[in-house]
C-alpha atoms as a PDB file:
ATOM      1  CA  UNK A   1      73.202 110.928 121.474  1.00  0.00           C
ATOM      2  CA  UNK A   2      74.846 107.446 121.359  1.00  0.00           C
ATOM      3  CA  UNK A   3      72.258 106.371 118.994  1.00  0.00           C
ATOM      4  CA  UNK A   4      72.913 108.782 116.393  1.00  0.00           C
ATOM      5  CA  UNK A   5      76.563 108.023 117.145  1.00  0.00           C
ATOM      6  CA  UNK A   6      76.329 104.027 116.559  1.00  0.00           C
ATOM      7  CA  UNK A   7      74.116 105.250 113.306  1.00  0.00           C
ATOM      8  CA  UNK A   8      76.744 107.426 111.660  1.00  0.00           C
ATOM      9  CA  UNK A   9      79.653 105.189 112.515  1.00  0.00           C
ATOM     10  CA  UNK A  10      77.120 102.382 110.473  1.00  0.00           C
ATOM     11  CA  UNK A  11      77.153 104.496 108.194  1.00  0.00           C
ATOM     12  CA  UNK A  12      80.458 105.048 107.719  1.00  0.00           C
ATOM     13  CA  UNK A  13      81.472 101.731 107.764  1.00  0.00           C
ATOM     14  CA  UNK A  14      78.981 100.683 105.330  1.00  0.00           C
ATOM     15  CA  UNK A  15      80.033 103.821 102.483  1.00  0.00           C
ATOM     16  CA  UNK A  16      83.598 102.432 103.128  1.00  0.00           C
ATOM     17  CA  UNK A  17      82.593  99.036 102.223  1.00  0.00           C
ATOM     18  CA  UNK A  18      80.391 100.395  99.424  1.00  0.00           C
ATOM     19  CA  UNK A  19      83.530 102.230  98.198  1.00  0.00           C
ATOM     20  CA  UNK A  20      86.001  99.694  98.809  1.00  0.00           C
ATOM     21  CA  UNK A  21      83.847  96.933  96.670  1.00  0.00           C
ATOM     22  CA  UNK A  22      83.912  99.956  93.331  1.00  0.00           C
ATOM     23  CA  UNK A  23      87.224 100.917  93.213  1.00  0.00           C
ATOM     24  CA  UNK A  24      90.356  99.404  91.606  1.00  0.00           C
ATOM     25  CA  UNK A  25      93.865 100.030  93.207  1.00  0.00           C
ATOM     26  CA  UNK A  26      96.098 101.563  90.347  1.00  0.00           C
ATOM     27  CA  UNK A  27     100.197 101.452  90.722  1.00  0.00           C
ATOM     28  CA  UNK A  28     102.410 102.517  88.470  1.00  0.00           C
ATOM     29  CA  UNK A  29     106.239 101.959  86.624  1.00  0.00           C
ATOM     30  CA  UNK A  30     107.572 104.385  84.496  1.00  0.00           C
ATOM     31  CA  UNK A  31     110.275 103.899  81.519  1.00  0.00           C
ATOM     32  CA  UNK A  32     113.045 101.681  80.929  1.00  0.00           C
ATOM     33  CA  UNK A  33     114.934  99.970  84.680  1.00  0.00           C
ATOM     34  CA  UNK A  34     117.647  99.892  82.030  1.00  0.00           C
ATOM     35  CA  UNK A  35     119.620 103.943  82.546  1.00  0.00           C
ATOM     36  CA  UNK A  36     121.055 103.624  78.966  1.00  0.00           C
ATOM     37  CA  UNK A  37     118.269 103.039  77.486  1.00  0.00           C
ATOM     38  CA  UNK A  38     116.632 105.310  79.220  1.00  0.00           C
ATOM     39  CA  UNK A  39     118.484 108.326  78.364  1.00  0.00           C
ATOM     40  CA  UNK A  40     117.601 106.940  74.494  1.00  0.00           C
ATOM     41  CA  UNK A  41     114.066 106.820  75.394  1.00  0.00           C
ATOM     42  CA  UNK A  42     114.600 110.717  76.227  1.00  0.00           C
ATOM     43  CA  UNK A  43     115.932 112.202  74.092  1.00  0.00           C
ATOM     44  CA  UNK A  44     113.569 110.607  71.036  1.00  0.00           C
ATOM     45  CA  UNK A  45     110.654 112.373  73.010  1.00  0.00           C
ATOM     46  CA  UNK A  46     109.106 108.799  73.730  1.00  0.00           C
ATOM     47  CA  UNK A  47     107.245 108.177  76.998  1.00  0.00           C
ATOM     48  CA  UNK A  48     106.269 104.662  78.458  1.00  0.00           C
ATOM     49  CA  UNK A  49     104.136 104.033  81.687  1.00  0.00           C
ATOM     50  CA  UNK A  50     103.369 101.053  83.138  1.00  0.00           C
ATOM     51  CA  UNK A  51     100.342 100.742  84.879  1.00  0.00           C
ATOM     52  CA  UNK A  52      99.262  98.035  87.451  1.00  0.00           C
ATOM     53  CA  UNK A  53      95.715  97.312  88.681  1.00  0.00           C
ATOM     54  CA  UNK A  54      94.315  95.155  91.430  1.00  0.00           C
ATOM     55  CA  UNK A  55      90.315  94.407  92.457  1.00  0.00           C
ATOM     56  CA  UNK A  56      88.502  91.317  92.355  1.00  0.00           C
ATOM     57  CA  UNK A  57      85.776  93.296  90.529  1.00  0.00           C
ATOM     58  CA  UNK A  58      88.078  93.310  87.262  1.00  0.00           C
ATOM     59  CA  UNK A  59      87.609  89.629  86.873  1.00  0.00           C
ATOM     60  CA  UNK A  60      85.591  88.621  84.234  1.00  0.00           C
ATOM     61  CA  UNK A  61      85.782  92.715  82.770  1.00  0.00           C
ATOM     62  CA  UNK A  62      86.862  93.804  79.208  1.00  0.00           C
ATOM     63  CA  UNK A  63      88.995  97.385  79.584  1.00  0.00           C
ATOM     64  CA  UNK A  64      88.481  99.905  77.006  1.00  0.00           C
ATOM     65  CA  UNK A  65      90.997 103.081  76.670  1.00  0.00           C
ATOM     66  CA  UNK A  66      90.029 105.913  75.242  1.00  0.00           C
ATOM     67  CA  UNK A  67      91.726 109.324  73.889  1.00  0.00           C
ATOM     68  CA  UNK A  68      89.898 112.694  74.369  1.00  0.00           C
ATOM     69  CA  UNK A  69      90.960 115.517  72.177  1.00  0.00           C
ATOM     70  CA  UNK A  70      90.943 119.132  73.408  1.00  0.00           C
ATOM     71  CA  UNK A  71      91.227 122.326  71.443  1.00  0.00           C
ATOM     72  CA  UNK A  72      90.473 125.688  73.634  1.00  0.00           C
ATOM     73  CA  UNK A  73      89.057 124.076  76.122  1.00  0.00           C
ATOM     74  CA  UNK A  74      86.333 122.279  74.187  1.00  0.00           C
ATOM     75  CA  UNK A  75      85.906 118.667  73.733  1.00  0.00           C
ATOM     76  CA  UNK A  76      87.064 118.247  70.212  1.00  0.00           C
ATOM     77  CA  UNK A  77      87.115 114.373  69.478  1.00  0.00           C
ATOM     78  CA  UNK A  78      86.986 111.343  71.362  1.00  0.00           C
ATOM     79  CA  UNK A  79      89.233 107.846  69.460  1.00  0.00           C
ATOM     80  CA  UNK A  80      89.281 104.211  70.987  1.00  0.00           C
ATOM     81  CA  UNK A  81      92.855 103.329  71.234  1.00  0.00           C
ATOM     82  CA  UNK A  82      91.559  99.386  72.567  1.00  0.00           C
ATOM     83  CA  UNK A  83      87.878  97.801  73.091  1.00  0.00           C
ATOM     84  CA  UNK A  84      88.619  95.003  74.710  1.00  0.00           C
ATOM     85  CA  UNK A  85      84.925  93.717  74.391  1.00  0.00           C
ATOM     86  CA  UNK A  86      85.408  92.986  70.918  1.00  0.00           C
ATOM     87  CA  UNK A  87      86.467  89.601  71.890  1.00  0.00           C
ATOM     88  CA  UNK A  88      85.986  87.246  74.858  1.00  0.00           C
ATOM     89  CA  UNK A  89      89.894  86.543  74.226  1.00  0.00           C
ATOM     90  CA  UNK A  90      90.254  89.731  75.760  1.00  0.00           C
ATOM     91  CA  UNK A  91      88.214  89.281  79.159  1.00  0.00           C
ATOM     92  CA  UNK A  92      90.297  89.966  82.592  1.00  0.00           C
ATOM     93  CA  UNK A  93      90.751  86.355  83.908  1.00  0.00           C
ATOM     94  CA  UNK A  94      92.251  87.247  87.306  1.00  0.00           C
ATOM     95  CA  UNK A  95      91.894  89.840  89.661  1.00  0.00           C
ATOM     96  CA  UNK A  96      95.099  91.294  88.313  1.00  0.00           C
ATOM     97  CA  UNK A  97      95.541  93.592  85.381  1.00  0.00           C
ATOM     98  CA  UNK A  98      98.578  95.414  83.579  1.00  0.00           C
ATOM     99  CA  UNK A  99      99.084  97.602  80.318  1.00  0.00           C
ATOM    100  CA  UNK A 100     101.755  99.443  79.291  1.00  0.00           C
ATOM    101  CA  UNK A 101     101.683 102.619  77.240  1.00  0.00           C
ATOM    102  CA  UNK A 102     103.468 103.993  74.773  1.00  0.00           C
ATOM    103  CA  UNK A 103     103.366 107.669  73.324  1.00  0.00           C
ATOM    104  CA  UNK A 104     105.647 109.300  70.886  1.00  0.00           C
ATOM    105  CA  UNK A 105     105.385 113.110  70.279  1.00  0.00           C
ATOM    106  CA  UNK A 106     107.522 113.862  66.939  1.00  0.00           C
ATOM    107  CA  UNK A 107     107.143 115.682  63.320  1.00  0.00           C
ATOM    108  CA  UNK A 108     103.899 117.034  64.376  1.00  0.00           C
ATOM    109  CA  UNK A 109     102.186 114.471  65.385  1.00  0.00           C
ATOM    110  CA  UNK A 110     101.541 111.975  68.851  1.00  0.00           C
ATOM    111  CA  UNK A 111     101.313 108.028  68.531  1.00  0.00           C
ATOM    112  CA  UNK A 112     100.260 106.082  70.861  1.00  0.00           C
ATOM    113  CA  UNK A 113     100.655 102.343  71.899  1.00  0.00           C
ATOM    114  CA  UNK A 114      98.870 100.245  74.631  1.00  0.00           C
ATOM    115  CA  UNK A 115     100.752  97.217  74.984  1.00  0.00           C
ATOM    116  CA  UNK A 116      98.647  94.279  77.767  1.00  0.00           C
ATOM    117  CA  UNK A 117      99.450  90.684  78.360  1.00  0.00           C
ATOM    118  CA  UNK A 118      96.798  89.460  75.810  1.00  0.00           C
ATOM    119  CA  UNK A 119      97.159  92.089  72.950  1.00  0.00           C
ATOM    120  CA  UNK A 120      99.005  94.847  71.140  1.00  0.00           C
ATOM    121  CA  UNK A 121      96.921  97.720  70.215  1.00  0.00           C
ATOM    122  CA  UNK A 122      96.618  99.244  66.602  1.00  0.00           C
ATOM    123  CA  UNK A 123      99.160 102.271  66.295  1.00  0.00           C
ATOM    124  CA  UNK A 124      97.017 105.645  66.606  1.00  0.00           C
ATOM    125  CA  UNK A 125      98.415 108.690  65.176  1.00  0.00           C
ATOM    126  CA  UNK A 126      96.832 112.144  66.117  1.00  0.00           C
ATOM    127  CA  UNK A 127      97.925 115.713  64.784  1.00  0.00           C
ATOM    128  CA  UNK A 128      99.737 118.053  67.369  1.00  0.00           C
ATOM    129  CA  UNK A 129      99.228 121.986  67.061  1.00  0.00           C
ATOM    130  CA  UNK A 130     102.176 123.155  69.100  1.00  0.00           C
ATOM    131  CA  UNK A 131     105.906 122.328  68.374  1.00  0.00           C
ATOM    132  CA  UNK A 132     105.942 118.472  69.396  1.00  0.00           C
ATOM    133  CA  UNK A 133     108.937 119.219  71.648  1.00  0.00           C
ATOM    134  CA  UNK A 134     106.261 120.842  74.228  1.00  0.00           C
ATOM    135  CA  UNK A 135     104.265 118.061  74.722  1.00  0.00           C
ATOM    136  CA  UNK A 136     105.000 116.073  77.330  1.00  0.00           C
ATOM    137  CA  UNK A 137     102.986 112.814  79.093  1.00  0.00           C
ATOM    138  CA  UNK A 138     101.615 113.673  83.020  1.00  0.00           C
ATOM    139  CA  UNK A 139     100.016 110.765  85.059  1.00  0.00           C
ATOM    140  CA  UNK A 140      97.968 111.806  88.158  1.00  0.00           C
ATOM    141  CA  UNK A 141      99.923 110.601  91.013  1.00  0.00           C
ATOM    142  CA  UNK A 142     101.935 113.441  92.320  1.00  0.00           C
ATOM    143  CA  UNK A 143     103.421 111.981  95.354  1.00  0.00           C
ATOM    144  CA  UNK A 144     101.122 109.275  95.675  1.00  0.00           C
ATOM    145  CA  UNK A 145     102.235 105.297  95.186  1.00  0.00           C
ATOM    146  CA  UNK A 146      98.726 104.750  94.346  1.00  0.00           C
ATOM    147  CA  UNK A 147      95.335 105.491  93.491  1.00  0.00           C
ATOM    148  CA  UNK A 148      91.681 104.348  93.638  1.00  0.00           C
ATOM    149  CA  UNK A 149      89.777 104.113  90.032  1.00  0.00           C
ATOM    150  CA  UNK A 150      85.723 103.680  90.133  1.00  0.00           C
ATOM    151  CA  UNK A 151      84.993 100.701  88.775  1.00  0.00           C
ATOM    152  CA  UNK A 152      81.559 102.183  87.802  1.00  0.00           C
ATOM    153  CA  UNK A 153      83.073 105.072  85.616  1.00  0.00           C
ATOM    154  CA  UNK A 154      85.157 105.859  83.040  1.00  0.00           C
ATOM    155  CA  UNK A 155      88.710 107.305  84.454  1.00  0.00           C
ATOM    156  CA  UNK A 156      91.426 109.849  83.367  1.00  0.00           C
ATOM    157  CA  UNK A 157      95.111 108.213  83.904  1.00  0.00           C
ATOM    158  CA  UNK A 158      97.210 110.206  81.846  1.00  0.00           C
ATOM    159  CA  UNK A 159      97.059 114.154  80.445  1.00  0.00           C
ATOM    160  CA  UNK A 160      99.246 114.954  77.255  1.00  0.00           C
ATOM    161  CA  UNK A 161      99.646 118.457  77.542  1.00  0.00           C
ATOM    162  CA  UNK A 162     101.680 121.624  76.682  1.00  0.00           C
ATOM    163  CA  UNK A 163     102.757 123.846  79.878  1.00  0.00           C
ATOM    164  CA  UNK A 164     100.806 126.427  81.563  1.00  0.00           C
ATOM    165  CA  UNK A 165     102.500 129.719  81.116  1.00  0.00           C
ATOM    166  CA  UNK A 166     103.170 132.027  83.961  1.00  0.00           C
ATOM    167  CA  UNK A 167     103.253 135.898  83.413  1.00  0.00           C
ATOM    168  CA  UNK A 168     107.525 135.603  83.983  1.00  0.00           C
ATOM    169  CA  UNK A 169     107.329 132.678  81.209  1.00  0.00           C
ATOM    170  CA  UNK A 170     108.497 130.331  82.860  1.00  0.00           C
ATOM    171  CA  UNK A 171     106.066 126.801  82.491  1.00  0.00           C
ATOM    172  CA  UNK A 172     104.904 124.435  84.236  1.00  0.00           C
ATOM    173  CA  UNK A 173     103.658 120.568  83.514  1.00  0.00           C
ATOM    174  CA  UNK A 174     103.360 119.059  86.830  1.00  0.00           C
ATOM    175  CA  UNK A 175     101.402 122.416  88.009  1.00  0.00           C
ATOM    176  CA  UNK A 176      98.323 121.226  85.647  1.00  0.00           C
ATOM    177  CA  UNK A 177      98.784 117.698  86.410  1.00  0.00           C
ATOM    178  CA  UNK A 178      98.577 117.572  90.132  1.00  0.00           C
ATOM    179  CA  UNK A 179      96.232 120.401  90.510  1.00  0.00           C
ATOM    180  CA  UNK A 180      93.249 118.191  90.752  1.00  0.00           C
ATOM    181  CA  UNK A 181      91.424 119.538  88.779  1.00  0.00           C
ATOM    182  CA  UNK A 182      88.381 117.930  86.940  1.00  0.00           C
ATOM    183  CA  UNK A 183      90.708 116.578  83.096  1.00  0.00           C
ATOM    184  CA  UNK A 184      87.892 118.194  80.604  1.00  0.00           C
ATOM    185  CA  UNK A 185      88.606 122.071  82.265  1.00  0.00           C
ATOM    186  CA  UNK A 186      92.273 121.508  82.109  1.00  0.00           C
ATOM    187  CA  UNK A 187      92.625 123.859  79.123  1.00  0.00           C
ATOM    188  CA  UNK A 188      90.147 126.442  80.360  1.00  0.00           C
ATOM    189  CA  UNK A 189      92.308 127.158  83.902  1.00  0.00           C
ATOM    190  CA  UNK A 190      95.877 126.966  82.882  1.00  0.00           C
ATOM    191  CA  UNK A 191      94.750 128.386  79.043  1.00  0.00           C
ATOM    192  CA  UNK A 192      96.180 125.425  77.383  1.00  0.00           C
ATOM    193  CA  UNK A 193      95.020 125.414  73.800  1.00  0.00           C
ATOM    194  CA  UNK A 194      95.322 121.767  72.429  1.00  0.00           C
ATOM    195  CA  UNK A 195      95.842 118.470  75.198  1.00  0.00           C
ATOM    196  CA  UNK A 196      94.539 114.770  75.032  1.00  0.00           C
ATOM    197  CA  UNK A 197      93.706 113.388  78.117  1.00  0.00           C
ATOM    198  CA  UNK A 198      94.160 108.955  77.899  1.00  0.00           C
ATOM    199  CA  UNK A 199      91.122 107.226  79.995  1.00  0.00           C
ATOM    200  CA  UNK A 200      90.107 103.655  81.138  1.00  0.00           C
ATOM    201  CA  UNK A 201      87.470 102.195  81.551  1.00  0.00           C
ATOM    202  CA  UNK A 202      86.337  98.717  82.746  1.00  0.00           C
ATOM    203  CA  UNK A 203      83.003  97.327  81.345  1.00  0.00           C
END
């Protein structure tokens, strides 16, 4: 009995390890620390996120983010807002990394921004098919200060979405966003016809 003990604690030590050495911690600041301009930010429907991450696997990394469309709960088209590996300019030199991220829903149609500390992104302009004023940008935080990304894989850190629609009417953003469930069947369980969900990826 305390053998197979001392081997499953080994083991557990050695998957937290394993997992510890593939993820990347991801914080996060939102808006403007400035209230005034803030309340601008608002009401022009414009959303910026700050996002922080820490490993020393990102060292020496290019980050890509990508956009995935969805219409009805199918995959309609996947964009590259930033490929960092187009240029060694763009390689993580520390183990410290931070974008911010701009997104603008307006006259029918979302841009989007990425703003890091060694480039501006190309402005990326996709076409909305609800009124512009239901979109809104959800990270995946809830009440979390943090999260853990896999290195290994390409993750979700942002959903553009309308609300889900309850049977009273009354909707609901931060329902689909914390739910935790998997980005691509977003649409399918809270029948949200058209969303983009924002990844990143380090390569």
């Amino acid at each position: 009995m305390k053998t197979k003990i001392k081997v499953l604690l080994t083991f557990l030590v050695i998957s937290n390890i394993a997992f510890a050495q593939n993820t990347v911690k991801m914080t996060n600041n939102y808006g403007s620390e400035n209230p005034e301009i803030q309340d601008i930010i608002d009401f022009e429907n414009i959303y910026i996120e700050k996002l922080n991450f820490e490993s020393e696997k990102i060292n020496g990394k290019f980050i890509t983010i990508s956009i995935d469309e969805y219409k009805s709960g199918k995959l309609k088209n996947t964009s590259i807002l930033f490929d960092g590996s187009e240029s060694d300019y763009f390689k993580i030199s520390s183990d410290k990394e931070s974008l911010k991220f701009f997104f603008k829903m307006t006259d029918g149609k979302l841009k989007a921004y990425i703003r890091g500390q060694k480039f501006g992104s190309k402005k990326s302009f996709f076409k909305l098919f609800e009124d512009s004023e239901k979109y809104a940008l959800k990270d995946f935080f809830g009440s979390k200060s943090e999260l853990n990304l896999d290195i290994n894989k390409k993750n979700a850190v942002f959903a553009i979405i309308t609300p889900t629609i309850h049977k009273d009417g009354s909707g609901s953003y931060c329902e689909v966003a914390q739910s935790n469930i998997e980005p691509e069947k977003l649409g399918e369980q809270f029948k949200i016809p058209h969303y983009f969900i924002i990844n990143v990826e380090f390569k």
